[in-house]
N, C-alpha and C. Protein backbone atom coordinates (compact mmCIF):
# COMPACT_ATOMS: atom_id res chain seq x y z
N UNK A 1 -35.49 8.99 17.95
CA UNK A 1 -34.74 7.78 18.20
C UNK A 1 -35.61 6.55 18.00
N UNK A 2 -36.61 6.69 18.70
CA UNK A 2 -37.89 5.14 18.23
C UNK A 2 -37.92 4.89 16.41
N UNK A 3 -38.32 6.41 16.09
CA UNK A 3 -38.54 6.18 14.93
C UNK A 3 -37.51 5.20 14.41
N UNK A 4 -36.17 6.01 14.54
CA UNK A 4 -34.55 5.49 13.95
C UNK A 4 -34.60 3.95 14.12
N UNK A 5 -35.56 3.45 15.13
CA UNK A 5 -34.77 2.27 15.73
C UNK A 5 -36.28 1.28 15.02
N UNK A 6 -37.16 1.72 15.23
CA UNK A 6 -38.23 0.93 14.26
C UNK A 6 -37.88 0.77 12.83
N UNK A 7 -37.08 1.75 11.94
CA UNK A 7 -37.00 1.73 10.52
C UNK A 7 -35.68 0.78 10.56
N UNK A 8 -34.85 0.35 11.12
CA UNK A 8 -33.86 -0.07 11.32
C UNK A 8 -34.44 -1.70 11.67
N UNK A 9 -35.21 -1.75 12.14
CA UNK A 9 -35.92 -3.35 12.46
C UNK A 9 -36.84 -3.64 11.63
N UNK A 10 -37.26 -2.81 11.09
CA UNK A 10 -38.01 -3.09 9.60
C UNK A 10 -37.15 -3.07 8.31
N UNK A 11 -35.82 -2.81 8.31
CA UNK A 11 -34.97 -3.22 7.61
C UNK A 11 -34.21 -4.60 7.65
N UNK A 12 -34.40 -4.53 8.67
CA UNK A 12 -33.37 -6.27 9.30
C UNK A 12 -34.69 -7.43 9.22
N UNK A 13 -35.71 -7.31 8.66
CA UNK A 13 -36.95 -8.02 8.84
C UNK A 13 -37.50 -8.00 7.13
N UNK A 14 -35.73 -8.72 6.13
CA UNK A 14 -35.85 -8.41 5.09
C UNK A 14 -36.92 -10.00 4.52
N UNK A 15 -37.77 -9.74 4.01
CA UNK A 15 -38.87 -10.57 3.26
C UNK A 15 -38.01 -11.58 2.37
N UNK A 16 -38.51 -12.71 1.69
CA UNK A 16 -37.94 -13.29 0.40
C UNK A 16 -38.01 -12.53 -0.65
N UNK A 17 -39.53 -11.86 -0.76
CA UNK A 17 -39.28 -10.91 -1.85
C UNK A 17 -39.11 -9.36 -1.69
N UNK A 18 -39.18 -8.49 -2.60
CA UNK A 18 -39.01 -6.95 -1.70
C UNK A 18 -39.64 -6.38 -1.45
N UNK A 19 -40.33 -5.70 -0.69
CA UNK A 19 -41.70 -4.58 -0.04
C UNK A 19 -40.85 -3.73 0.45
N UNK A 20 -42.14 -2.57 0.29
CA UNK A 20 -41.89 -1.45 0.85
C UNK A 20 -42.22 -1.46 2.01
N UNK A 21 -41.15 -0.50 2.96
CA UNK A 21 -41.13 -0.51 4.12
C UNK A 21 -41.64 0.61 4.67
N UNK A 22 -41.51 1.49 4.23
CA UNK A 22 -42.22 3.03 4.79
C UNK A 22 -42.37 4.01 3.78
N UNK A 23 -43.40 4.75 4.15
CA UNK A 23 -43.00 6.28 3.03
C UNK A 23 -43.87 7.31 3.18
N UNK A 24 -43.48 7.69 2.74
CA UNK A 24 -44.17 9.54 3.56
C UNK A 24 -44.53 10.27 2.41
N UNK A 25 -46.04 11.06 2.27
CA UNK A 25 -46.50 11.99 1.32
C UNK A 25 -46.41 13.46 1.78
N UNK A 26 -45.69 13.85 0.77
CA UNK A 26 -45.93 15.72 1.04
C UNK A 26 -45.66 16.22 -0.23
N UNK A 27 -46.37 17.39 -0.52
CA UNK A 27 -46.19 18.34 -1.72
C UNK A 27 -46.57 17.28 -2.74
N UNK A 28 -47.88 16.88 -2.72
CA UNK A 28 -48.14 16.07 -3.80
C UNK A 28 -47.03 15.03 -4.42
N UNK A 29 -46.31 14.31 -3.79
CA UNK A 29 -45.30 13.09 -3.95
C UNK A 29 -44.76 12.30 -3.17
N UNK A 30 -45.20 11.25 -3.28
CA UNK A 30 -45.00 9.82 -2.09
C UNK A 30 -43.42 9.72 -2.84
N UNK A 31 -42.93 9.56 -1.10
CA UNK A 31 -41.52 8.71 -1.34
C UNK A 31 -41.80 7.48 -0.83
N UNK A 32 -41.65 5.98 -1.20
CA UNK A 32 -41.31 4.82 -0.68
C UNK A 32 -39.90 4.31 -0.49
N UNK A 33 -39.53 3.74 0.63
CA UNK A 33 -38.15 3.05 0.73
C UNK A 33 -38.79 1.53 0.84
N UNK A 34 -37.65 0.69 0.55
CA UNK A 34 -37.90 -0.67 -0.02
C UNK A 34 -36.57 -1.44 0.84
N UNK A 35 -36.71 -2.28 1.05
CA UNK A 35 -35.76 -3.39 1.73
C UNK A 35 -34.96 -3.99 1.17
N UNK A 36 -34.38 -3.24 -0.24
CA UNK A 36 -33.95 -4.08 -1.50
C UNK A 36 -32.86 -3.68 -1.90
N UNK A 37 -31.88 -4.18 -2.63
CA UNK A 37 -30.54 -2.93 -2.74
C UNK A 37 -30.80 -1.70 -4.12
N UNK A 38 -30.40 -0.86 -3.84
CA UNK A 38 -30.66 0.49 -5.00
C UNK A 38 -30.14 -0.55 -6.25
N UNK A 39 -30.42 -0.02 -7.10
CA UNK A 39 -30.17 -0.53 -8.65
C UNK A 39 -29.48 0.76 -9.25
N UNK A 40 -29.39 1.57 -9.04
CA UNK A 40 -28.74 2.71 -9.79
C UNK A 40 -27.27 2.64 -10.11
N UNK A 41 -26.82 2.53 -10.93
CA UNK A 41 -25.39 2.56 -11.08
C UNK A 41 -24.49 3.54 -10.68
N UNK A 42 -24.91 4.82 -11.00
CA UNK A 42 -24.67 6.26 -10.53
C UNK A 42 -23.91 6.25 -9.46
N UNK A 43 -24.82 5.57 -7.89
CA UNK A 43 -25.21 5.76 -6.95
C UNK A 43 -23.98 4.14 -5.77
N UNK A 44 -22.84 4.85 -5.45
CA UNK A 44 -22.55 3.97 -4.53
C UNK A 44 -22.23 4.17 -3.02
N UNK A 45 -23.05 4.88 -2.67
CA UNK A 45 -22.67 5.28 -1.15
C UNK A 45 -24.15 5.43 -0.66
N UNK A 46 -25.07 4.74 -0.85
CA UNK A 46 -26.69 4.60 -0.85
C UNK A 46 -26.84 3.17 -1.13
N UNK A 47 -27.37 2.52 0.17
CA UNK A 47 -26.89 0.96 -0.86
C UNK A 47 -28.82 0.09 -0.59
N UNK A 48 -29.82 1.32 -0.24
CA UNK A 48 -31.16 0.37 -0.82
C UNK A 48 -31.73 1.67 -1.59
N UNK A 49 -32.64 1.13 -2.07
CA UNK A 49 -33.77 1.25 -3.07
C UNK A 49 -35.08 2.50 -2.69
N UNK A 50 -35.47 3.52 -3.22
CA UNK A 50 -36.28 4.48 -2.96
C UNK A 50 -36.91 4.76 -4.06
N UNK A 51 -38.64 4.68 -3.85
CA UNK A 51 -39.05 5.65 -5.48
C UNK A 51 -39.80 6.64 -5.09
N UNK A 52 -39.74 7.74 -6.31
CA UNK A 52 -40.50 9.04 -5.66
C UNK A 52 -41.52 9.40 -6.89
N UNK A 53 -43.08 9.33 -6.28
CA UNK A 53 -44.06 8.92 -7.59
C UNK A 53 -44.79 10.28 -7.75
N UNK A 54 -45.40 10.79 -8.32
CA UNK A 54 -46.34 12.26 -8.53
C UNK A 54 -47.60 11.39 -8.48
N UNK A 55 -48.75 12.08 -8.34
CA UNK A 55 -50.13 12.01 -8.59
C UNK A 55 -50.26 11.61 -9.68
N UNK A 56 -49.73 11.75 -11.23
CA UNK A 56 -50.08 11.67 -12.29
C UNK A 56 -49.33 9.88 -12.21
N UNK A 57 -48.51 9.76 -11.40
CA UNK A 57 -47.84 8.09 -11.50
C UNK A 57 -46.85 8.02 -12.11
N UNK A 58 -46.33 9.17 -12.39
CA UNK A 58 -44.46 9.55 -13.09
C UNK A 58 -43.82 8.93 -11.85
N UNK A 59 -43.03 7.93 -11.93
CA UNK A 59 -42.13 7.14 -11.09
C UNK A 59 -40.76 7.32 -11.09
N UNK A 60 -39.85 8.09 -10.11
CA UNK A 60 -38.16 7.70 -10.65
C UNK A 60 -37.63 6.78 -9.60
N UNK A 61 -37.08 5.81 -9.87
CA UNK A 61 -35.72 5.41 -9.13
C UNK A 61 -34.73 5.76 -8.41
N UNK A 62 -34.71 5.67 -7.01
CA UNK A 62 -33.49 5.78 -6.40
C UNK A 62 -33.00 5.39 -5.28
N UNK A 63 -31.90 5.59 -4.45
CA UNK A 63 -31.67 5.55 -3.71
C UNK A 63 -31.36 5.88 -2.30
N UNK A 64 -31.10 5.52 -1.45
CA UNK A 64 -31.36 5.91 0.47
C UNK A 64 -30.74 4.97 1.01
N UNK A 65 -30.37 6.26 2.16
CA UNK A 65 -29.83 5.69 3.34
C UNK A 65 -30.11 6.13 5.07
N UNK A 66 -30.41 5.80 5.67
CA UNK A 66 -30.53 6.55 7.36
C UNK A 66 -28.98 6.90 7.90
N UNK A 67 -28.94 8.12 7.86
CA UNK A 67 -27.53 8.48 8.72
C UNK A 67 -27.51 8.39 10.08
N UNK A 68 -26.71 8.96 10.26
CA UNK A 68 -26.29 9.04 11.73
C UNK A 68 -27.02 9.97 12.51
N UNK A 69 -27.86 10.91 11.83
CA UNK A 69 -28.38 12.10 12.44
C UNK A 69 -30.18 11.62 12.37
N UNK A 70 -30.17 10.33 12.24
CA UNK A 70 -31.42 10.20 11.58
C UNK A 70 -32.19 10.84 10.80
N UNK A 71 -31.80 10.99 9.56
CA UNK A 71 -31.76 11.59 8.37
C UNK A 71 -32.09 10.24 7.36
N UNK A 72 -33.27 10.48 6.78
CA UNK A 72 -33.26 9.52 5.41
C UNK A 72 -32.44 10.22 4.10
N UNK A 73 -31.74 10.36 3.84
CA UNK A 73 -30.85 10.66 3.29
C UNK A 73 -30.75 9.68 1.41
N UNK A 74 -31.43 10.76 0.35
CA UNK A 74 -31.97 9.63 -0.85
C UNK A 74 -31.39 10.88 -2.10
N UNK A 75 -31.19 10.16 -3.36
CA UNK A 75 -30.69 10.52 -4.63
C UNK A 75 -31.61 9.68 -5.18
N UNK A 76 -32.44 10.94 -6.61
CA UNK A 76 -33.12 10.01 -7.63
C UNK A 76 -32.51 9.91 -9.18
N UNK A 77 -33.39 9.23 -9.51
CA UNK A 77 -32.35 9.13 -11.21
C UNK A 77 -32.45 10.49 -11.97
N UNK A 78 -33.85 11.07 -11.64
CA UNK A 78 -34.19 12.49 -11.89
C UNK A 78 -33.07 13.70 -11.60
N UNK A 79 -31.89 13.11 -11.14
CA UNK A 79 -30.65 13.96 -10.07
C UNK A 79 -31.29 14.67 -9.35
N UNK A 80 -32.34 14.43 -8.48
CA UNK A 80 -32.73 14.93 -7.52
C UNK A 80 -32.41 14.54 -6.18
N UNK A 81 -32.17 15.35 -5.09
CA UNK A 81 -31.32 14.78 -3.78
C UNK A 81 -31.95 15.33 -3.04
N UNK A 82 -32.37 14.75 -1.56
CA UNK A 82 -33.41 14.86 -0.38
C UNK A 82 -33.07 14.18 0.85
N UNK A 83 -33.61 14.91 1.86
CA UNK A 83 -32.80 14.60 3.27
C UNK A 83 -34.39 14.52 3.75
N UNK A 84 -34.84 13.79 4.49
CA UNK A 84 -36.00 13.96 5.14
C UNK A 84 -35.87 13.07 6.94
N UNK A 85 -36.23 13.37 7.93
CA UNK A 85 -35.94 13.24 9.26
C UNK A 85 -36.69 12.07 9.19
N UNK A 86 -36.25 10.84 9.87
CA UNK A 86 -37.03 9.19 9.69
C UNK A 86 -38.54 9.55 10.46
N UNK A 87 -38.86 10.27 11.39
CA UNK A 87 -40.12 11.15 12.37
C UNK A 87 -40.97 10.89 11.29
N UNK A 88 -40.64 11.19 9.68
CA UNK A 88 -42.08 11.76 8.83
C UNK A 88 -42.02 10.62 8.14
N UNK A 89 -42.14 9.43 8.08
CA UNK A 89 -41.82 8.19 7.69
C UNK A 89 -42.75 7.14 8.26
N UNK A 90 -43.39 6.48 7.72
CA UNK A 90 -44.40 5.74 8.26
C UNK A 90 -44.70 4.39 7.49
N UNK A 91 -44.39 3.51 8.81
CA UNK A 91 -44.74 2.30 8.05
C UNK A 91 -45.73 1.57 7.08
N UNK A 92 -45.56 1.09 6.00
CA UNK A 92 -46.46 0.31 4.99
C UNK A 92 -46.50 -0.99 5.57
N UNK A 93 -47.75 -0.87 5.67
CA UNK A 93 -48.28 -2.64 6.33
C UNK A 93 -48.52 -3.31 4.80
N UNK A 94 -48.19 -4.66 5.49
CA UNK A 94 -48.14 -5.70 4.51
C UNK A 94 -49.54 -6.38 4.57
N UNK A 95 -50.20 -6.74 3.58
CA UNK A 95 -51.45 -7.61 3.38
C UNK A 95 -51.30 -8.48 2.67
């Protein structure tokens, strides 16, 4: 629930420009979520912005949302789809 409620105030604490707000590494691939609206056309029931990068720096586009179950809940352009619990999510400080 903290978690839920910190990612949720780091969403409402939208910048002029867009930063990333959190993101979590596992299995060799950072996901970032962003404070920004998704760009995917595909994609209308996801309404910000997520990228999911490899080690080598292959980048796709997509999108996320926090459900109700606190669930990050994301689709990439890759048609790849992922549920990850907001718990493994960790804020990106700004410098």
């Amino acid at each position: 629930m903290i978690a839920r409620v910190a990612l949720i105030l780091a969403l409402l604490a939208i910048p002029v420009e867009a930063a990333p707000i959190a993101a979590v590494n596992a299995r060799n691939v950072t996901i970032t979520l962003f404070d920004e609206s998704c760009a995917l056309d595909v994609v209308s029931n996801l309404p910000l912005r997520a990228t999911w990068t490899t080690p080598a720096g292959k980048q796709w586009e997509g999108c996320y949302e926090v459900n109700q179950f606190d669930i990050v809940v994301m689709f990439f352009a890759d048609l790849t789809a992922i549920s990850v619990p907001t718990e493994a999510f960790r804020r990106v400080r700004q410098t």
